[in-house]
C-alpha atoms as a PDB file:
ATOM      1  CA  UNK A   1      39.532  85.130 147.278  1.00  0.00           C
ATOM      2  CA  UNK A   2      43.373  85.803 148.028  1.00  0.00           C
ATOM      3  CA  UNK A   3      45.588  88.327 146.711  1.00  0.00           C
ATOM      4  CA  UNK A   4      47.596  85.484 144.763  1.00  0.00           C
ATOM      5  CA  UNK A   5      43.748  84.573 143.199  1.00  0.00           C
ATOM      6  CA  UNK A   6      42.951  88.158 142.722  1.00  0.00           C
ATOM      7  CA  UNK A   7      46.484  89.589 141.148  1.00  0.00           C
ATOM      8  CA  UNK A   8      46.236  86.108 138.772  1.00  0.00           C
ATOM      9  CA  UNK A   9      42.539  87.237 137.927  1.00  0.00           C
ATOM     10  CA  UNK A  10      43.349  90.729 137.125  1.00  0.00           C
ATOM     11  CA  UNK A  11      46.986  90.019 135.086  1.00  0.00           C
ATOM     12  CA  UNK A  12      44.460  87.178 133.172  1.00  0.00           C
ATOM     13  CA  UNK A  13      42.165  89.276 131.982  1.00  0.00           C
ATOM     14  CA  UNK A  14      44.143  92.602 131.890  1.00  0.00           C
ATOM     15  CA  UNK A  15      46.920  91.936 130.187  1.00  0.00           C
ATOM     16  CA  UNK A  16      45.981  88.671 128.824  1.00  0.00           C
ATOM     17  CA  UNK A  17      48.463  86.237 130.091  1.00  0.00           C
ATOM     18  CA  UNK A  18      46.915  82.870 130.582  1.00  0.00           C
ATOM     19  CA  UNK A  19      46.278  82.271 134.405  1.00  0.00           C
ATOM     20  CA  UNK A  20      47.964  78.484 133.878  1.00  0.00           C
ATOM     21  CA  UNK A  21      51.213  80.493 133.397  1.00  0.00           C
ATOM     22  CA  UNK A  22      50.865  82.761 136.489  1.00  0.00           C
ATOM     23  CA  UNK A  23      52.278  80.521 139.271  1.00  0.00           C
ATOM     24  CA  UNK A  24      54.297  81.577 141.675  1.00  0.00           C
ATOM     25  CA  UNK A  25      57.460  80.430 140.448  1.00  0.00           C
ATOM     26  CA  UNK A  26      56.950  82.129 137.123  1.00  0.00           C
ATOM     27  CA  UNK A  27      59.608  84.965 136.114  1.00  0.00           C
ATOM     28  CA  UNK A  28      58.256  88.112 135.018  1.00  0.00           C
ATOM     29  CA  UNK A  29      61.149  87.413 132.332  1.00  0.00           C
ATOM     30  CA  UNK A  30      59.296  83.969 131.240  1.00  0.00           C
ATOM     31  CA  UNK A  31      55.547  86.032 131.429  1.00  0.00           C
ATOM     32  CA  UNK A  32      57.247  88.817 128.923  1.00  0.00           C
ATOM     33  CA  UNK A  33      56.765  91.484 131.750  1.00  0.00           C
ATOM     34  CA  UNK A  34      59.391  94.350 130.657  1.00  0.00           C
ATOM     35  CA  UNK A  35      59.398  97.420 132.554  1.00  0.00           C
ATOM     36  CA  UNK A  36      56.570  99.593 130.596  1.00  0.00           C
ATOM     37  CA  UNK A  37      54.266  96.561 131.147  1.00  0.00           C
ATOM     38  CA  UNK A  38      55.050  96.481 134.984  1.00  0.00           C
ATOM     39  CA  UNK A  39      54.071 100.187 134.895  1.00  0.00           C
ATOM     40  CA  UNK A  40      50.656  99.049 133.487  1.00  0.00           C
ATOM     41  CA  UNK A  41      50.214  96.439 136.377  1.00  0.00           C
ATOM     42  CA  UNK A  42      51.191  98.552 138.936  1.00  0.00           C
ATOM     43  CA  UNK A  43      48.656 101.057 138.005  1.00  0.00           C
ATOM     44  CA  UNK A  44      45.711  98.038 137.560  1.00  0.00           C
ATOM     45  CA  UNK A  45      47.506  96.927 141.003  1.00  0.00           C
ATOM     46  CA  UNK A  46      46.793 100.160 142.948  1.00  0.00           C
ATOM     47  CA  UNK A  47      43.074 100.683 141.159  1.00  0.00           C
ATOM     48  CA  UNK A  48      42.209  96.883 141.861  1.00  0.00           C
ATOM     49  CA  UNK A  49      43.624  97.033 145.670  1.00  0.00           C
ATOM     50  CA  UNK A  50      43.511 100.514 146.864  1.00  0.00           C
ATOM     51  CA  UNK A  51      47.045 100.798 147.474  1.00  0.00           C
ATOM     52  CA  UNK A  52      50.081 103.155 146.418  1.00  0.00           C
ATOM     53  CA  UNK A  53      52.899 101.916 145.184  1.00  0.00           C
ATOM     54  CA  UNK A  54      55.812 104.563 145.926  1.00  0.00           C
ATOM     55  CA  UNK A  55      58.675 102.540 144.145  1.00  0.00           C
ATOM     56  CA  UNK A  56      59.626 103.320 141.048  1.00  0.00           C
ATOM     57  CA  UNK A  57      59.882 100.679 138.333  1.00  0.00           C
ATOM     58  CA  UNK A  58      63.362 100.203 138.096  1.00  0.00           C
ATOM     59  CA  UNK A  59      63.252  99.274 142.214  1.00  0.00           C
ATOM     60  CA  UNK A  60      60.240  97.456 141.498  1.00  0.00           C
ATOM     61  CA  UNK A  61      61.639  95.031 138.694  1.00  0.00           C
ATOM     62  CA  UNK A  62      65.103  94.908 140.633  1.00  0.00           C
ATOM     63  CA  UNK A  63      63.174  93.754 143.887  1.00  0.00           C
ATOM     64  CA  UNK A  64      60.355  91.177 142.425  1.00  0.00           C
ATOM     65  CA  UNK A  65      61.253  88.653 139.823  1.00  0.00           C
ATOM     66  CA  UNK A  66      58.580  86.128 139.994  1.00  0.00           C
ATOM     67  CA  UNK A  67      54.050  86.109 140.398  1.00  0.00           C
ATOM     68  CA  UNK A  68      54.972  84.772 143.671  1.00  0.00           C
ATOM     69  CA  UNK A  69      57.172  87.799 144.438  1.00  0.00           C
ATOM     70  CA  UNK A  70      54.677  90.183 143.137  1.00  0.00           C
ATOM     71  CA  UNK A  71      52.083  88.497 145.025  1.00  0.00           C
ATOM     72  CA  UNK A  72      53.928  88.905 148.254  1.00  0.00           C
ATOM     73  CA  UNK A  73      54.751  92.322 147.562  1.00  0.00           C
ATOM     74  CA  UNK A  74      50.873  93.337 146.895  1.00  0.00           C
ATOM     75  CA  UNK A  75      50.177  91.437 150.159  1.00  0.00           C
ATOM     76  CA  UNK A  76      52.201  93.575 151.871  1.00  0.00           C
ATOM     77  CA  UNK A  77      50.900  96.645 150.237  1.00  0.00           C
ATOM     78  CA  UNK A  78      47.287  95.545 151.232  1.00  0.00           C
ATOM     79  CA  UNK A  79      48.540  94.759 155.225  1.00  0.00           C
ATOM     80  CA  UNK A  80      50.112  98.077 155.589  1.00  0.00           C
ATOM     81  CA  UNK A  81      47.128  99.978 154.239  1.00  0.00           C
ATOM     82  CA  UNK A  82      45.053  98.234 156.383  1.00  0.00           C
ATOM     83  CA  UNK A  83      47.099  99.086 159.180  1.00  0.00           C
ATOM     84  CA  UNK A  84      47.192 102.734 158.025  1.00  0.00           C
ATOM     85  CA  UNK A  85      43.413 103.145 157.586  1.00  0.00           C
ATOM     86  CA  UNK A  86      43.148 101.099 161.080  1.00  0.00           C
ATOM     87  CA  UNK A  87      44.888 103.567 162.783  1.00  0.00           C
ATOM     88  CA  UNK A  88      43.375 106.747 160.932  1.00  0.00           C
ATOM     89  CA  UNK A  89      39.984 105.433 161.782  1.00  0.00           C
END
């Protein structure tokens, strides 16, 4: 399963917004994502995936404006942990 599959799994079910509407060109305007619900998915984000997001939500909504954006961004998230734990081990 990708990220893009999981993160559409998790907002579905979590925060019940249909998974039809979560495609990647979908605003988090258009999905009714305001900043105290991005707070919610970034904590369901870092619990789900084992990251940390260090960005505050203001950054966060200023930097990703679409599911496709957020996907990308938890992509990254999950890389660079990797890495991290990679080079711990």
């Amino acid at each position: 399963m990708t990220t893009e599959d999981r993160l559409r799994t998790l907002i579905a079910k979590d925060f019940a917004i249909p998974a039809e509407r979560l495609t990647p060109q979908a605003t988090l305007e258009d999905l009714e994502v305001d900043s105290l619900r991005m707070i919610e998915i970034a904590f369901a984000i870092e619990e789900t995936f084992g990251v940390s997001i260090d960005e505050d939500t203001a950054a966060l909504m200023g930097r990703i404006h679409t599911f496709g954006e957020l996907c990308a961004y938890v992509s990254e998230l999950v890389t660079s942990h990797g890495k991290a734990a990679t080079a711990r081990a």
